[in-house]
C-alpha atoms as a PDB file:
ATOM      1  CA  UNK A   1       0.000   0.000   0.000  1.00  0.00           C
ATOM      2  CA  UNK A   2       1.445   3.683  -0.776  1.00  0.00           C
ATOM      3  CA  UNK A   3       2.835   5.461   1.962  1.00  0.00           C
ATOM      4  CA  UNK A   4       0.590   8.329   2.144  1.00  0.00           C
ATOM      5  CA  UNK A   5      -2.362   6.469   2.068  1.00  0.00           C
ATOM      6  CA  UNK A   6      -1.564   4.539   5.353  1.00  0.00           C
ATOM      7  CA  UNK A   7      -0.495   7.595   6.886  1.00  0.00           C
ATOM      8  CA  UNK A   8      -3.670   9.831   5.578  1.00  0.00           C
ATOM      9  CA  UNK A   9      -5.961   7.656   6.946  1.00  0.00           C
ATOM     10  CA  UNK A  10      -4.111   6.619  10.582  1.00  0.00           C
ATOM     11  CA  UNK A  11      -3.902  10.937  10.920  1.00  0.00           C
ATOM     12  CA  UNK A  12      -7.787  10.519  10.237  1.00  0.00           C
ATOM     13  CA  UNK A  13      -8.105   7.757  12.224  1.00  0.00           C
ATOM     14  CA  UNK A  14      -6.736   9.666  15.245  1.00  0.00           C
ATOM     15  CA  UNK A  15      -9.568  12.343  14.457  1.00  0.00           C
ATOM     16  CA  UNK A  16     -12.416   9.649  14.362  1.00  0.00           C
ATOM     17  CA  UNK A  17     -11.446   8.231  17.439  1.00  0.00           C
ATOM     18  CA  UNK A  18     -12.829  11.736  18.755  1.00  0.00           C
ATOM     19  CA  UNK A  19     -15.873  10.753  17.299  1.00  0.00           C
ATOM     20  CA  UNK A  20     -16.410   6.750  18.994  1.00  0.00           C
ATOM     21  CA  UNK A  21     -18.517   6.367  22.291  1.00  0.00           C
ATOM     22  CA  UNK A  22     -16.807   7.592  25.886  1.00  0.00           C
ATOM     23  CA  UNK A  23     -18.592   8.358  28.958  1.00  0.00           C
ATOM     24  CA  UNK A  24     -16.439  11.817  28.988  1.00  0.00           C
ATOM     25  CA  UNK A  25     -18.246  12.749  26.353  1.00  0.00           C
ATOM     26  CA  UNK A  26     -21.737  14.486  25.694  1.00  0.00           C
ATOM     27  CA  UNK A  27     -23.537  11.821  22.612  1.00  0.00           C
ATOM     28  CA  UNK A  28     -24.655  14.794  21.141  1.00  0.00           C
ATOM     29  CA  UNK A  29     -21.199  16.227  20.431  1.00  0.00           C
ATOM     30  CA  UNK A  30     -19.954  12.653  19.183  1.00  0.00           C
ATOM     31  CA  UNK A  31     -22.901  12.219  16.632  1.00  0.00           C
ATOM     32  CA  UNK A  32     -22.152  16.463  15.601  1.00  0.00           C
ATOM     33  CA  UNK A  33     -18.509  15.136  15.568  1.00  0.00           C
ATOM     34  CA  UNK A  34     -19.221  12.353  13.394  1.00  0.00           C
ATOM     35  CA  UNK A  35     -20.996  13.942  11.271  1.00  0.00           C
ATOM     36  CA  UNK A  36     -18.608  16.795  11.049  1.00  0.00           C
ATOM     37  CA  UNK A  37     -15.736  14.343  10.068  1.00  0.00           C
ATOM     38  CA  UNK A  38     -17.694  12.210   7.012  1.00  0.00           C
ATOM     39  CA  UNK A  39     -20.142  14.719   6.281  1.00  0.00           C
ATOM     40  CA  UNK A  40     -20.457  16.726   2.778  1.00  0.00           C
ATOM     41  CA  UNK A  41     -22.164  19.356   0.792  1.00  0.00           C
ATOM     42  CA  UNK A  42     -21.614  18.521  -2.405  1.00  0.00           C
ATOM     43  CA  UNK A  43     -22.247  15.430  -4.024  1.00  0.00           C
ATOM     44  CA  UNK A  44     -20.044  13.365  -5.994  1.00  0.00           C
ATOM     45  CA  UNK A  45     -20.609  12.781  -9.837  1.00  0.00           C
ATOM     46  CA  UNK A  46     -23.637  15.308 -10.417  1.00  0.00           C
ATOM     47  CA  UNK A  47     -25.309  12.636  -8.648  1.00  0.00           C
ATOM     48  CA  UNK A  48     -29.035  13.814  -7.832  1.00  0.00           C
ATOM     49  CA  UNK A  49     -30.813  14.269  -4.178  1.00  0.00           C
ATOM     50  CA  UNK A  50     -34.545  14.075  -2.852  1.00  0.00           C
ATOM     51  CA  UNK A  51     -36.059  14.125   0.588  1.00  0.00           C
ATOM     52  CA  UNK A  52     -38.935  11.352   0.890  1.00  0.00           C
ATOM     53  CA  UNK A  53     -40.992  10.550   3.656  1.00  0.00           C
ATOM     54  CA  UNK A  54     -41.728   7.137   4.853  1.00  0.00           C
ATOM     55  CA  UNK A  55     -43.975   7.199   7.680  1.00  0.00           C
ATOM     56  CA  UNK A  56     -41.893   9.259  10.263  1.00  0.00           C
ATOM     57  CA  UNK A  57     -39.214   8.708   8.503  1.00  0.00           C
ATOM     58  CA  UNK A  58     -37.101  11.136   6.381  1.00  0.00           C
ATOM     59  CA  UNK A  59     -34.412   9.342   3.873  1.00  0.00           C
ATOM     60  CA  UNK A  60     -32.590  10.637   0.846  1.00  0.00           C
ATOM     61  CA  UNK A  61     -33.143   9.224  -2.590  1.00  0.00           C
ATOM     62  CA  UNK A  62     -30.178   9.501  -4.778  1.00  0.00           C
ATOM     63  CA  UNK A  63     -30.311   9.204  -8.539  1.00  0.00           C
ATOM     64  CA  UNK A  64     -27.397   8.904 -10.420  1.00  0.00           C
ATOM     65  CA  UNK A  65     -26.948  10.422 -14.138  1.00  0.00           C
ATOM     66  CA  UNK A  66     -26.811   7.078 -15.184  1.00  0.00           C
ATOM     67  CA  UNK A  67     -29.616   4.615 -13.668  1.00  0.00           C
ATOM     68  CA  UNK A  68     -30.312   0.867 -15.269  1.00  0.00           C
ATOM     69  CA  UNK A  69     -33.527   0.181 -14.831  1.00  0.00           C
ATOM     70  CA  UNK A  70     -35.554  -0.300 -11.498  1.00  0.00           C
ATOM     71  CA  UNK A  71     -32.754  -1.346  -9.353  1.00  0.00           C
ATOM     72  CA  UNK A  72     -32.392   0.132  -6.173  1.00  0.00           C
ATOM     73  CA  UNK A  73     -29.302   0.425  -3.070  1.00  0.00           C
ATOM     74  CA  UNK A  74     -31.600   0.814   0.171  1.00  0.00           C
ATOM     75  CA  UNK A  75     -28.239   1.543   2.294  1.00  0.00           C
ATOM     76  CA  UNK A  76     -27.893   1.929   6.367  1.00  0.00           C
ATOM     77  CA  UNK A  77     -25.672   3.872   7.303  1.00  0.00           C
ATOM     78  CA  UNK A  78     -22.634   3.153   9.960  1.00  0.00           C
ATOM     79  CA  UNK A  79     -21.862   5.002  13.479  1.00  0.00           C
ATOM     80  CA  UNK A  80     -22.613   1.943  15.895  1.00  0.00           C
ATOM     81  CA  UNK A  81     -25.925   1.866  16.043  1.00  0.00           C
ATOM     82  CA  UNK A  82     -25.275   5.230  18.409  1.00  0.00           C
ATOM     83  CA  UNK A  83     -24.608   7.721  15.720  1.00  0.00           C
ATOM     84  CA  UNK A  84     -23.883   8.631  11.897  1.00  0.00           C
ATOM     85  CA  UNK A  85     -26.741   9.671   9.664  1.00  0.00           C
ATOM     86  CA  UNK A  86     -27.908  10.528   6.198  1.00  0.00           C
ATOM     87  CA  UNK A  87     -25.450  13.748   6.196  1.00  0.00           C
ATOM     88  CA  UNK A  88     -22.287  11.717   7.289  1.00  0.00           C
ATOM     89  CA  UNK A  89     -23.156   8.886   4.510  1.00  0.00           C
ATOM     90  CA  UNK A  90     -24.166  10.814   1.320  1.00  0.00           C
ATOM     91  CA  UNK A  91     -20.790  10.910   0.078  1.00  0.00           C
ATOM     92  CA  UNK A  92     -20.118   7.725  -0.047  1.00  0.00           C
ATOM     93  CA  UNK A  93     -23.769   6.805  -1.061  1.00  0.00           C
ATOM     94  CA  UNK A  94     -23.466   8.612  -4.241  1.00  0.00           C
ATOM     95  CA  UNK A  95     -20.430   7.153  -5.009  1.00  0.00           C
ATOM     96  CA  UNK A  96     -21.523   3.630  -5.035  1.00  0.00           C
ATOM     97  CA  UNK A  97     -24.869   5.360  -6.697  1.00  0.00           C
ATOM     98  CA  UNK A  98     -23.044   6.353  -9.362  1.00  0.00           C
ATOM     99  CA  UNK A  99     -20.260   2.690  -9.689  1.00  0.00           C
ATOM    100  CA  UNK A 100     -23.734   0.808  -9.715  1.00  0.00           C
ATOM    101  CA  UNK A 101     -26.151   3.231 -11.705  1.00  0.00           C
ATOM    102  CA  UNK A 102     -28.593   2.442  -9.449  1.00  0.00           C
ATOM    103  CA  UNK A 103     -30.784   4.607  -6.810  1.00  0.00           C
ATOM    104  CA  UNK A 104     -30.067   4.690  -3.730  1.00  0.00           C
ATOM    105  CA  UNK A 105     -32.168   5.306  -0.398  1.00  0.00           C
ATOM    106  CA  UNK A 106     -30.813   6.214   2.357  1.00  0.00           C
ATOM    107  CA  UNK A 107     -33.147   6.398   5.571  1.00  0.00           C
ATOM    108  CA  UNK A 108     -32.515   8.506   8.918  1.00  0.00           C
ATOM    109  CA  UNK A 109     -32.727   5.371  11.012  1.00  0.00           C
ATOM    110  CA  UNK A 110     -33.491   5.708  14.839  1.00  0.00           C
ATOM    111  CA  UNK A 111     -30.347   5.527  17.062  1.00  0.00           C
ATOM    112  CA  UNK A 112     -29.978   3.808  20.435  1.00  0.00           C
ATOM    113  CA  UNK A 113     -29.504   4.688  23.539  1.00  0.00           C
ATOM    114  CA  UNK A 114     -32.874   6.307  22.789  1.00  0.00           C
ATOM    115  CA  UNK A 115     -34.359   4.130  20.539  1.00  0.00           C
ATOM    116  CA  UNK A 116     -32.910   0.747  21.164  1.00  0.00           C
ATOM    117  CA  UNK A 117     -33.031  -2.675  19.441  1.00  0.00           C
ATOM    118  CA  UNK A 118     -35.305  -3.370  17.268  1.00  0.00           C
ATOM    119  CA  UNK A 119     -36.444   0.686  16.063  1.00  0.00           C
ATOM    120  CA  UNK A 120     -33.071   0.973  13.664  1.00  0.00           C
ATOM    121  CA  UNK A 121     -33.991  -2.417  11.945  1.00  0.00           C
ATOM    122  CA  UNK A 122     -38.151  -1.638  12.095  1.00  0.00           C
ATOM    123  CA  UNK A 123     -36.907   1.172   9.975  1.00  0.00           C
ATOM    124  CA  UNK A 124     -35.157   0.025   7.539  1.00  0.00           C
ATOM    125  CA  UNK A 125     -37.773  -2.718   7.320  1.00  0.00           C
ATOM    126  CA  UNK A 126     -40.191   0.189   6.650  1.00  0.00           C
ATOM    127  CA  UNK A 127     -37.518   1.350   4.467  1.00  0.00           C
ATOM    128  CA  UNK A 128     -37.910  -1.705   2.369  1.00  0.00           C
ATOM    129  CA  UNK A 129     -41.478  -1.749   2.275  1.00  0.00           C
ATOM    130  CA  UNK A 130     -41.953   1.437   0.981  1.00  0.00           C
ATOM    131  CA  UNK A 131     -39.494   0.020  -1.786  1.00  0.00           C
ATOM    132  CA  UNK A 132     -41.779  -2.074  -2.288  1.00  0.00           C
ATOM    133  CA  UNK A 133     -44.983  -0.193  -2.602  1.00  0.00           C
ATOM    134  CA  UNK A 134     -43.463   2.356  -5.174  1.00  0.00           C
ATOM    135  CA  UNK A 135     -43.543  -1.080  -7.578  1.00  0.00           C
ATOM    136  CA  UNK A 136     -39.781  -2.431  -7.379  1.00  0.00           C
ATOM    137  CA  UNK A 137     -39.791  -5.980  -6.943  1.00  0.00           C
ATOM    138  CA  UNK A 138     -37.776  -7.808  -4.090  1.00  0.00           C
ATOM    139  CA  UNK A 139     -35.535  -8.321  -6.905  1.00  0.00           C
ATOM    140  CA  UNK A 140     -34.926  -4.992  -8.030  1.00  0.00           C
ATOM    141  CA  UNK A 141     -33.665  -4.080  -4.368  1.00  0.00           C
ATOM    142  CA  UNK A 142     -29.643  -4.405  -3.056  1.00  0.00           C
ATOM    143  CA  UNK A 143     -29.685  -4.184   0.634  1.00  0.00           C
ATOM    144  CA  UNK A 144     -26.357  -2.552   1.677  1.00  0.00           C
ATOM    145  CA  UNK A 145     -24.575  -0.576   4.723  1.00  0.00           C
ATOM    146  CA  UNK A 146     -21.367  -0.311   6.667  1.00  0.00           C
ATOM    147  CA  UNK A 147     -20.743  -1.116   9.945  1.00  0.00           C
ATOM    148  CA  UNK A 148     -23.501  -1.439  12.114  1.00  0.00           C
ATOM    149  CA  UNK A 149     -25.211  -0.358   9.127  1.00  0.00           C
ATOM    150  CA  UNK A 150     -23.942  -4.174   7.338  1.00  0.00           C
ATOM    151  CA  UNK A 151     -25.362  -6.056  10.602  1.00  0.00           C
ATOM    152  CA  UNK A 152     -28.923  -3.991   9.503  1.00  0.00           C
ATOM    153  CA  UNK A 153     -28.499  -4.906   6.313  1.00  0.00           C
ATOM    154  CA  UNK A 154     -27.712  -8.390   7.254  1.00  0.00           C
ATOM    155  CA  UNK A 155     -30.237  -8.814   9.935  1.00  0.00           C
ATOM    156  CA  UNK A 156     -33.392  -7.188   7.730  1.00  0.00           C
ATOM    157  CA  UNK A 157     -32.858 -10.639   5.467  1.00  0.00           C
ATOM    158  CA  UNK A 158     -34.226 -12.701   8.451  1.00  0.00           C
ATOM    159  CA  UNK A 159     -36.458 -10.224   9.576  1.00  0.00           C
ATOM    160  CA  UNK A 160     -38.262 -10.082   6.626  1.00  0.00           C
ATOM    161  CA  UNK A 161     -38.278 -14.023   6.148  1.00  0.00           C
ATOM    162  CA  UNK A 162     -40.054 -14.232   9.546  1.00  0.00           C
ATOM    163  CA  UNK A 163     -42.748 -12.365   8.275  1.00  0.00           C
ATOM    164  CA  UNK A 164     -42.848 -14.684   5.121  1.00  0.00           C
ATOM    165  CA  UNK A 165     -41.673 -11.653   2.454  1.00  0.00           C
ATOM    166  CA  UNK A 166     -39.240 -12.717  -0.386  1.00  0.00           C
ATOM    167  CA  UNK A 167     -35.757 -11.392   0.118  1.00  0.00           C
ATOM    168  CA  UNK A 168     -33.997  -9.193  -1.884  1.00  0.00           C
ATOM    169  CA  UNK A 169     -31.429  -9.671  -4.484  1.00  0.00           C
ATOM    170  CA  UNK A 170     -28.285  -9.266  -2.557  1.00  0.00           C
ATOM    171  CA  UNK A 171     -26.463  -7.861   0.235  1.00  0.00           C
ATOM    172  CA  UNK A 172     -23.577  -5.731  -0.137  1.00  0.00           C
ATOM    173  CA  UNK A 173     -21.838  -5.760   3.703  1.00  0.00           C
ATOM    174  CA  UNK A 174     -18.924  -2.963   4.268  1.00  0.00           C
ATOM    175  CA  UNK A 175     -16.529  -3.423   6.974  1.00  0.00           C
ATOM    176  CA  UNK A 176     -19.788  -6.176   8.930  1.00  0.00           C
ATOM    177  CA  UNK A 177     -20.072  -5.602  12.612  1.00  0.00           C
ATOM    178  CA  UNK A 178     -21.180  -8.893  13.025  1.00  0.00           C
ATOM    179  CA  UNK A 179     -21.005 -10.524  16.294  1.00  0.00           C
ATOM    180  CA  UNK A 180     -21.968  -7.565  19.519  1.00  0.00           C
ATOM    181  CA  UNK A 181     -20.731 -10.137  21.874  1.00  0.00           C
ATOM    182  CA  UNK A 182     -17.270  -9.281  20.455  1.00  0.00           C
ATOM    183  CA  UNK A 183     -16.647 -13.170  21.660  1.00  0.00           C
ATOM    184  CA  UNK A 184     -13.713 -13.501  18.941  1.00  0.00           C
ATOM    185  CA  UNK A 185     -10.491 -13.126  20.279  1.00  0.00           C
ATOM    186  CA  UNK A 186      -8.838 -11.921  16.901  1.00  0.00           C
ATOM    187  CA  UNK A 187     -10.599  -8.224  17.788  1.00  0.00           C
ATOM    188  CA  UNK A 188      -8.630  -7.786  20.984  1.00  0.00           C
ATOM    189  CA  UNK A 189      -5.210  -8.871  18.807  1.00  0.00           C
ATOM    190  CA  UNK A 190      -5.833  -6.768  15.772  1.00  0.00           C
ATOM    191  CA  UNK A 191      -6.237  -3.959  18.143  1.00  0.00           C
ATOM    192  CA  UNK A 192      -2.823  -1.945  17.976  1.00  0.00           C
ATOM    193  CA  UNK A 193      -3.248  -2.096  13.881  1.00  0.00           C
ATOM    194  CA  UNK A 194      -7.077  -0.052  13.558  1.00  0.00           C
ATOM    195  CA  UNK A 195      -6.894   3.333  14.067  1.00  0.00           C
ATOM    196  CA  UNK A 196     -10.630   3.547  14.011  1.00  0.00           C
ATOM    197  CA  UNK A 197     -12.286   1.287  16.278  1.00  0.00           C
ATOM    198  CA  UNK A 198     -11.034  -0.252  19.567  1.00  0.00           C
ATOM    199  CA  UNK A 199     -13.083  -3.588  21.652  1.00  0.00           C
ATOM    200  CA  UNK A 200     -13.691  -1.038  24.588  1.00  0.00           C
ATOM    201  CA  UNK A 201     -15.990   1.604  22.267  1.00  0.00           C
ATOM    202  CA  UNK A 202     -17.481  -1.219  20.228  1.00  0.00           C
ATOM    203  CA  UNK A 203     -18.341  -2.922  23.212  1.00  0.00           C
ATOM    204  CA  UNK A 204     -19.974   0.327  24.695  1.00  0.00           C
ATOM    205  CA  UNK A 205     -22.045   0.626  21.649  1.00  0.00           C
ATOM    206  CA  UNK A 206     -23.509  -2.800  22.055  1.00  0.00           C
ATOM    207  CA  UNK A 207     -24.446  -2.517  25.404  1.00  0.00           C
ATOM    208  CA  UNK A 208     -25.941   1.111  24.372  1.00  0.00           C
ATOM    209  CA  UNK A 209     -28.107  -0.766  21.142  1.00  0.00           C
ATOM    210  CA  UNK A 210     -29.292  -3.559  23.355  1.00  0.00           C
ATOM    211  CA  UNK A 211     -29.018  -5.491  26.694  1.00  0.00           C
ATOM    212  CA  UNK A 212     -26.295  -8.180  27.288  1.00  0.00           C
ATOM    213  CA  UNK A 213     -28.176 -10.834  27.472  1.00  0.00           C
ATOM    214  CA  UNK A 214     -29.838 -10.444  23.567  1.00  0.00           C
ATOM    215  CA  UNK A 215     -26.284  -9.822  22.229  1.00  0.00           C
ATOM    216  CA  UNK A 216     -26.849 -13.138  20.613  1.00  0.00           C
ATOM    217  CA  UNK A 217     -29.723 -12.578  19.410  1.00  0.00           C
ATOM    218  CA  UNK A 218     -29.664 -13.427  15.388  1.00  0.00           C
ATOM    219  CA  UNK A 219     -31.528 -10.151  14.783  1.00  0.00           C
ATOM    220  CA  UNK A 220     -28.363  -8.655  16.880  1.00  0.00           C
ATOM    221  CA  UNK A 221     -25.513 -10.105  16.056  1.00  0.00           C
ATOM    222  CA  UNK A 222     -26.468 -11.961  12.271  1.00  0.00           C
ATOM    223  CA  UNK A 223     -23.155 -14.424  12.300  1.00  0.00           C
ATOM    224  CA  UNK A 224     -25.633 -16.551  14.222  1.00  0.00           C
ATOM    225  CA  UNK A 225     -28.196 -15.882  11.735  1.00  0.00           C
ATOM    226  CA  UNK A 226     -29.138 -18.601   9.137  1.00  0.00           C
ATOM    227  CA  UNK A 227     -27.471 -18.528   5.383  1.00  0.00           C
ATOM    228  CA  UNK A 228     -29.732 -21.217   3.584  1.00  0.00           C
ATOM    229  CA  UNK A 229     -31.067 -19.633   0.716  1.00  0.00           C
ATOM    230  CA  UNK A 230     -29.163 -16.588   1.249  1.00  0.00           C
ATOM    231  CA  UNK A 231     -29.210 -13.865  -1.404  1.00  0.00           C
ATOM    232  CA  UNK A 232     -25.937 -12.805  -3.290  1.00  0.00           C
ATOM    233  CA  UNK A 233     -23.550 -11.289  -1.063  1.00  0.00           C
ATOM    234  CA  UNK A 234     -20.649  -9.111  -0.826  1.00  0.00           C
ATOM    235  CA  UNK A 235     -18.094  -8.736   1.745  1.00  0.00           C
ATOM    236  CA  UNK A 236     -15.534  -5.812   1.630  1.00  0.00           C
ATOM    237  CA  UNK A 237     -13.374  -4.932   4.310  1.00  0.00           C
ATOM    238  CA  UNK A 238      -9.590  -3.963   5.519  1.00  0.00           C
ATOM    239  CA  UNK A 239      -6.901  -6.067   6.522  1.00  0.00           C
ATOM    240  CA  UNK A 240      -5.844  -4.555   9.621  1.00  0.00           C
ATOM    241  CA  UNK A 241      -9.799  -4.012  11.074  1.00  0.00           C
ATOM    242  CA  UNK A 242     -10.696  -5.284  14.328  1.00  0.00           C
ATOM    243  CA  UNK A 243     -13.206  -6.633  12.598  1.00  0.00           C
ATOM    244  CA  UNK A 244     -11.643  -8.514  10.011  1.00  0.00           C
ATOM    245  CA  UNK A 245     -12.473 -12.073  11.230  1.00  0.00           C
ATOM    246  CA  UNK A 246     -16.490 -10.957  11.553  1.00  0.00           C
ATOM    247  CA  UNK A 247     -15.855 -10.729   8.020  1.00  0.00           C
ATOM    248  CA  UNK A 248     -14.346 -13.796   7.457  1.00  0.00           C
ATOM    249  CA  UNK A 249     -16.839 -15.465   9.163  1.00  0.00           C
ATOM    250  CA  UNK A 250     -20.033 -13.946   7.858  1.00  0.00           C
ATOM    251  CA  UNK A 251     -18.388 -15.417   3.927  1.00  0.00           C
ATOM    252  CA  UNK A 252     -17.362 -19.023   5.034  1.00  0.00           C
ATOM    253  CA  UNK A 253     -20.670 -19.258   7.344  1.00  0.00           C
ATOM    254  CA  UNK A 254     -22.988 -18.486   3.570  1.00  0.00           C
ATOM    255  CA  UNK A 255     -20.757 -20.068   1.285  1.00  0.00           C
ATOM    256  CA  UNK A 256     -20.811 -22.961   3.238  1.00  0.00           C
ATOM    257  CA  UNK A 257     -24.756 -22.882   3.272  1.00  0.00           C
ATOM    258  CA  UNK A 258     -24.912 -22.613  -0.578  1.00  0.00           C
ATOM    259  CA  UNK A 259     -24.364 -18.766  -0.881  1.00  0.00           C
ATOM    260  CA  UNK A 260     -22.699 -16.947  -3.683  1.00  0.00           C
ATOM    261  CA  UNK A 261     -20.364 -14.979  -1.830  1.00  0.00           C
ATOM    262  CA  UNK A 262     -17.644 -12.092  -2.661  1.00  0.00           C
ATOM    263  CA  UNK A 263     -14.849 -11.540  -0.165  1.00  0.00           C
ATOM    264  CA  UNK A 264     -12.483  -9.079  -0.587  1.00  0.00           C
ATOM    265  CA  UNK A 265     -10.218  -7.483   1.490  1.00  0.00           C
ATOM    266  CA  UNK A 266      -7.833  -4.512   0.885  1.00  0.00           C
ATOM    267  CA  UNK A 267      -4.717  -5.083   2.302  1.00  0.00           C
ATOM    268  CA  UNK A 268      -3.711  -2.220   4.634  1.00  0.00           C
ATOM    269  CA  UNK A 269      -6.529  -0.611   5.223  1.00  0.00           C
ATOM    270  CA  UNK A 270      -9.008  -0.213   8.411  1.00  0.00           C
ATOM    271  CA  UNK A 271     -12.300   0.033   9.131  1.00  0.00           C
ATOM    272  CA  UNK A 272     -14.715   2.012   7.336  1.00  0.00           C
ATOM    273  CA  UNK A 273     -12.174   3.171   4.644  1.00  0.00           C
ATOM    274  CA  UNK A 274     -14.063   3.123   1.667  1.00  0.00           C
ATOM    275  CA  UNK A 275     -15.235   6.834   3.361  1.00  0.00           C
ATOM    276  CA  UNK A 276     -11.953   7.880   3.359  1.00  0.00           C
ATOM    277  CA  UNK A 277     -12.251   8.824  -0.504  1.00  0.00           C
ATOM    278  CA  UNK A 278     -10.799  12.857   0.081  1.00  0.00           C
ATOM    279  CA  UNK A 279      -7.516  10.906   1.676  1.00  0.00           C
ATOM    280  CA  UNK A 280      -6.988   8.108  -0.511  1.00  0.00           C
ATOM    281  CA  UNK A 281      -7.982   6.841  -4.155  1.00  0.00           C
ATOM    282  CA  UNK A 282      -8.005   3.221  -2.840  1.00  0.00           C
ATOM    283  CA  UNK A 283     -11.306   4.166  -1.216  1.00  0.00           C
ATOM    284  CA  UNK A 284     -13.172   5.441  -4.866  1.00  0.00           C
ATOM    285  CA  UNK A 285     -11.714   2.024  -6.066  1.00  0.00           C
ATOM    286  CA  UNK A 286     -13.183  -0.492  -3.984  1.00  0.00           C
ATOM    287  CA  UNK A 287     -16.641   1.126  -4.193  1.00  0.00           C
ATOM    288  CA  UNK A 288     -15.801   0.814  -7.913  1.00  0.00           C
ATOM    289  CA  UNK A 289     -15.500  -2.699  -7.109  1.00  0.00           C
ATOM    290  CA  UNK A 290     -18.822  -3.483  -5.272  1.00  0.00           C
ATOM    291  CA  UNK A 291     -20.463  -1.159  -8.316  1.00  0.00           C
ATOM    292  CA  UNK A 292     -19.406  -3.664 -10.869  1.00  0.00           C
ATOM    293  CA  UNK A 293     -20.463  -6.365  -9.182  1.00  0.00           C
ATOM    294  CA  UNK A 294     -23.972  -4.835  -8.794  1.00  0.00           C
ATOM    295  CA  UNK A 295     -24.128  -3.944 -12.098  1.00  0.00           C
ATOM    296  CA  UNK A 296     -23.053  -7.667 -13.093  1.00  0.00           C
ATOM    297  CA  UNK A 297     -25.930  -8.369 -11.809  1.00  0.00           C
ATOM    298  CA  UNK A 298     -24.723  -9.080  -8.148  1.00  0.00           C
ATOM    299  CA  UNK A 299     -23.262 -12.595  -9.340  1.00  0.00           C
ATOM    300  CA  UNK A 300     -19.664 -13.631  -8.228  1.00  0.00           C
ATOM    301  CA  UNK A 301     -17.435 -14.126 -11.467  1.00  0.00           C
ATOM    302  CA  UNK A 302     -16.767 -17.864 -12.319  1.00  0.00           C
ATOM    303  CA  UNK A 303     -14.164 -19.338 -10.719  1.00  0.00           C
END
């Protein structure tokens, strides 16, 4: 990896760390942080921004210059379940907009400690069903996110198959928070090498999103979810995250149920870097990546 682009993004990752959960500090300046640090004003790529409401909901629907057909990105967005929001994640929403010419919602999801488990995922189940009721298929809709946004992703694929709705045509998961219980002892040894998250704040955040007890839950933590019949998925992540084996895991665990699964893994980066796009063009590249795989039609190339 170049030089620069290491160092860019540890400087950066020193300023994030500003931004992750700590009892010192008031959660209203850490979400204004957050959103301070990935936030934009101007859209990437002329790409094109609504308001919609869903309910009491407000999301942004992007449409790129170029869209194919019907499909549609509903993305949630990352911050722990405790903060980030539509502001902090339109940049990097348009850009994979734009590498998939497809639309993209993006809902304002309900954050814990305030609203905890299950309001973020009943949203972006409404999210979906609104989807829905504007007449796209469950085919014509990616589910995607980053971070705790992946695990709502992730988890809205058994949620909806509880309630006997067809699921969609694939999940794109950036940088999964998988597994709350943070039970995998590869987190605690990656630590020194992410600049972003540390085991202590992640494990905060859980306990913020939902009790102990339900950190199993499937609908919680989705590596204990189940993979049969699993749509299309894609895994993307860093090398040197904490959460690089939650990754890992969430691939073998579908492909070994029958899934067509995508890992891939850019070595020397951290969590969340495919934000970083300002600091590095290894970021615009790997959401070039996932955008060619949606466009392919969300299909793993032959082996």
């Amino acid at each position: 990896m170049p030089t620069q682009d290491a160092h860019a993004i540890r400087l950066a990752g020193k300023t994030v760390k500003k931004a992750l959960y700590s009892t010192k500090v008031p959660l209203s300046a850490i979400r204004e942080h957050y959103d301070e640090i990935f936030g934009t004003v101007f859209l990437p790529n002329n790409v094109d921004r609504t308001e919609v409401e869903i309910g009491s909901l407000i999301a942004d629907y992007l449409v790129p210059e170029l869209a194919i057909g019907k499909r549609t990105i509903l993305y949630a967005h990352g911050g722990g379940f405790i903060s980030g929001s539509r502001k902090a994640a339109r940049n990097l929403c348009a850009s994979l907009a734009h590498e998939s010419a497809a639309r993209l919602l993006l809902p304002e999801y309900r954050l814990a400690p305030e609203h905890p488990f299950p309001a973020a995922l009943e949203d972006l189940y409404a999210s979906y069903v609104w989807l829905i009721h504007q007449g796209l298929a469950p085919g014509d809709i990616v589910l995607a996110g980053n971070g705790a946004g992946a695990n709502l992703a992730l988890a809205l694929v058994q949620f909806l198959a509880e309630r006997g709705m067809s699921s969609p045509l694939a999940v794109v998961a950036l940088s999964p928070w998988m597994d709350l219980s943070l039970e995998d002892a590869s987190a605690a040894a990656r630590r020194p090498n992410d600049p972003i998250n540390t085991v202590e704040a992640l494990s905060a955040k859980a306990r913020l999103y939902t009790f102990e007890a339900n950190l199993k839950n499937p609908l919680v933590s989705p590596i204990h979810a189940n993979y049969t019949a699993f749509p299309n998925l894609y895994v993307q992540c860093g090398s040197e995250e904490i959460l690089l084996d939650d990754a890992k895991r969430l691939a073998a665990r579908a492909e070994s149920e029958g899934g067509d699964v995508t890992l891939d893994v850019e070595d020397g980066m951290w969590h969340g870097f495919q934000a970083f796009d300002r600091l590095t063009p290894r970021a615009r590249i790997a959401v070039a990546r996932v955008g060619s795989w949606i466009r392919a039609g969300a299909r793993s190339a032959p082996r």
